[in-house]
Protein backbone atom coordinates (compact mmCIF):
# COMPACT_ATOMS: atom_id res chain seq x y z
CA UNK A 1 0.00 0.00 0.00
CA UNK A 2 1.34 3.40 -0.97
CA UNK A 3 0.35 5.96 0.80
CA UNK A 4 0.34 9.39 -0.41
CA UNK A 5 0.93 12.14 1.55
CA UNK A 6 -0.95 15.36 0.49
CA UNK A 7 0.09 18.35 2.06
CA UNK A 8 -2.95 20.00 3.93
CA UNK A 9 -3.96 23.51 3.87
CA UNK A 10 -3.65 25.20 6.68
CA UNK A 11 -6.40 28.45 7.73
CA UNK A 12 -4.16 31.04 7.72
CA UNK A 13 -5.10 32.78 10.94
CA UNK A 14 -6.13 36.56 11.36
CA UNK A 15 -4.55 38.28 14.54
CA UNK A 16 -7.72 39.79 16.18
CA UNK A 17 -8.75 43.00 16.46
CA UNK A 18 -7.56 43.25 19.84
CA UNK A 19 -3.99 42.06 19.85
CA UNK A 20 -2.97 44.49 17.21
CA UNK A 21 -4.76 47.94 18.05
CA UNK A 22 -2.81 50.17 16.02
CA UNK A 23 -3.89 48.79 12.52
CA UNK A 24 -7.41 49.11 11.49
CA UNK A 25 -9.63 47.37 8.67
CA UNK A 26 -9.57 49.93 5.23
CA UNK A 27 -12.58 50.22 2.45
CA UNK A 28 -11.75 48.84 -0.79
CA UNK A 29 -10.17 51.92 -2.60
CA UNK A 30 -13.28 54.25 -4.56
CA UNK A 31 -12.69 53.85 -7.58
CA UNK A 32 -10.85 56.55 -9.74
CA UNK A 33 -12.57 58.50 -12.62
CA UNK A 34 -9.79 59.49 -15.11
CA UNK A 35 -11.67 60.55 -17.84
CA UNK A 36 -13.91 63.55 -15.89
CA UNK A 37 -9.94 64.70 -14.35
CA UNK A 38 -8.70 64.10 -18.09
CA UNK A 39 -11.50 65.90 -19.61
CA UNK A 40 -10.95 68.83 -16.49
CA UNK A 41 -7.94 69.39 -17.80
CA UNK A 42 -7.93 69.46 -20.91
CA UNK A 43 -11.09 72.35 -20.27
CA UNK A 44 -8.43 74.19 -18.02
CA UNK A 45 -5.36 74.14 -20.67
CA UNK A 46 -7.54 75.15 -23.07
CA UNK A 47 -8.81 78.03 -21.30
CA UNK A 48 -5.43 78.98 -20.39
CA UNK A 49 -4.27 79.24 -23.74
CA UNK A 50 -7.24 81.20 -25.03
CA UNK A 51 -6.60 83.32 -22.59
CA UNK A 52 -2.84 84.22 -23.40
CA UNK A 53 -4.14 84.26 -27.32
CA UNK A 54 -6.67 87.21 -25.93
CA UNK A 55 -4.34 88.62 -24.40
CA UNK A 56 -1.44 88.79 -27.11
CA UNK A 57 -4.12 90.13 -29.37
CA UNK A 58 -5.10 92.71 -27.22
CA UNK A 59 -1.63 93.79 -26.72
CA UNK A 60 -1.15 93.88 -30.22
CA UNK A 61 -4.07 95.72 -30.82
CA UNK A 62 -2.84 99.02 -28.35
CA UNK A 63 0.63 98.86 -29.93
CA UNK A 64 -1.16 99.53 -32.49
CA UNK A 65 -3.05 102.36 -31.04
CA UNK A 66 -0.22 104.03 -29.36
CA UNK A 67 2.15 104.04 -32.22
CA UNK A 68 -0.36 105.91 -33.94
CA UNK A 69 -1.02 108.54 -30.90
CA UNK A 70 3.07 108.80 -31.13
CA UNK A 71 2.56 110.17 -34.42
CA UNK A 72 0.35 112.13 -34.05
CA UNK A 73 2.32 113.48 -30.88
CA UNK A 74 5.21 113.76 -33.14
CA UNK A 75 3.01 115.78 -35.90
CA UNK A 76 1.72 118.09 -33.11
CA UNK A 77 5.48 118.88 -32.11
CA UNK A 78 6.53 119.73 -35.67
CA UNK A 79 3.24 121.95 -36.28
CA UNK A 80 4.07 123.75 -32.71
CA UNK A 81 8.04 124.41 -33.83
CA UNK A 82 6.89 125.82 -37.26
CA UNK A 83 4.11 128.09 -35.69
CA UNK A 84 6.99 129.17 -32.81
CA UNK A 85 9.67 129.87 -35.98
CA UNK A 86 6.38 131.83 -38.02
CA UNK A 87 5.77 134.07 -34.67
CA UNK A 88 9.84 134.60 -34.12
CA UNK A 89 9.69 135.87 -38.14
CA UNK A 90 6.76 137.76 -37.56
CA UNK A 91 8.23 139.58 -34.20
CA UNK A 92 11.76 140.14 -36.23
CA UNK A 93 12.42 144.25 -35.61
CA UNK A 94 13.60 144.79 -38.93
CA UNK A 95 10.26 143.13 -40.41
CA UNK A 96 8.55 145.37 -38.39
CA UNK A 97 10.33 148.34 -39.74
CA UNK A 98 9.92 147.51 -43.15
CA UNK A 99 5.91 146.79 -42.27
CA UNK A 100 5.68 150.39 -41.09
CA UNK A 101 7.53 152.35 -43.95
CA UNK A 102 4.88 150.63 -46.22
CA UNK A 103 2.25 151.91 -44.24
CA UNK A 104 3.50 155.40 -44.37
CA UNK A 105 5.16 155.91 -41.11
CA UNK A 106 8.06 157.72 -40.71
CA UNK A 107 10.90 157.21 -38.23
CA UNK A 108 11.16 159.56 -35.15
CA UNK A 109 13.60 161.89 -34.63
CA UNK A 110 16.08 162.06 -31.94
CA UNK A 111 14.65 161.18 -28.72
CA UNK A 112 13.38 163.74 -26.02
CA UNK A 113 13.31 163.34 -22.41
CA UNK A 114 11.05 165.21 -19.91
CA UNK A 115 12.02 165.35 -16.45
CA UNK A 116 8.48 166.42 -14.26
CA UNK A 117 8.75 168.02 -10.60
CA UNK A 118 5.63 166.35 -9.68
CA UNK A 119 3.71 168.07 -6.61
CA UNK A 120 -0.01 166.69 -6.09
CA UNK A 121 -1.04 166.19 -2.92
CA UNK A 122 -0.91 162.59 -3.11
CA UNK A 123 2.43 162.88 -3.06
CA UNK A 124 2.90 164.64 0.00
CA UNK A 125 3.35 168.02 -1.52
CA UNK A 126 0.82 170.99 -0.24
CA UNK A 127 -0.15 172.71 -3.31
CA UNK A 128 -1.06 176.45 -2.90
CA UNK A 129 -4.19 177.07 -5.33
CA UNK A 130 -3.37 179.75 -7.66
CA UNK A 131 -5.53 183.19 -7.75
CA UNK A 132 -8.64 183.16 -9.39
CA UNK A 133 -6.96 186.27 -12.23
CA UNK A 134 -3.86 184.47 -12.66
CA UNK A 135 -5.73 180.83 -13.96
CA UNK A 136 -6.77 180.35 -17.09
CA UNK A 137 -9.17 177.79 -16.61
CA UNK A 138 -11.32 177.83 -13.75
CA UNK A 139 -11.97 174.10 -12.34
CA UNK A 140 -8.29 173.29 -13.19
CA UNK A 141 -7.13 174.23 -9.16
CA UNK A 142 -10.22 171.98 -8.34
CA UNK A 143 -9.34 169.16 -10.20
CA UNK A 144 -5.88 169.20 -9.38
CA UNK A 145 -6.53 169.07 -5.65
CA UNK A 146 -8.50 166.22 -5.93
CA UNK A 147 -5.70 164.04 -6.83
């Protein structure tokens, strides 16, 4: 007779609950849904690149707008040196001269100076009124004292 020997399985035995406290019993993992965080993404990057296309174009778009305000900045300039040369030309002495011959003035002669002794009685001085026979004009003492 031959025996056979078969090996026997053996429960494998679970340490209770109580002899190991510190490990506890988990869920079976959720499972994971790739294609709504694939799909999330993709909705982000493409927003995200819209965005910086936007952007650039916007950019692009007052570049645009302020080159064009430079020039006309620059045209402004130019207009306000010509006017500022035309007024210098136009204030030139000798222009003036000439201007005033052709309108039939004449030069002046040599120059006269008048030196006034000034005495009104709002400058301090006391001015006697003349005589009535000696003035020529009668309300000219009155007038004069007023000022």
């Amino acid at each position: 007779m031959t025996a056979t020997l078969t090996p026997q399985r053996v429960p494998h035995r679970t340490p209770a609950a109580d002899e190991r406290p510190d490990l506890t019993v988990v869920a079976d993992p959720r499972p994971r849904h790739t294609l709504a965080y694939v799909l999330t993404m993709l909705v982000l990057l493409a927003g995200a690149v819209f965005g910086a296309v936007a952007l650039s174009a916007l950019a692009a778009a007052e570049a645009v707008e302020a080159r064009s305000l430079e020039r006309q900045v620059a045209a402004g300039e130019r207009e306000y040196a010509r006017q500022v040369a035309e007024v210098a030309a136009l204030e030139d002495p000798g222009r003036i001269r000439e201007a005033a011959l052709e309108l039939g003035l004449v030069p002046s002669g040599p120059a006269r100076h008048l030196h006034l002794d000034r005495a009104l009685p709002a400058d301090g001085a006391v001015v006697e009124a003349p005589l009535p026979e000696t003035a020529s004009d009668p309300l000219k003492p009155v007038l004069s004292a007023e000022r």
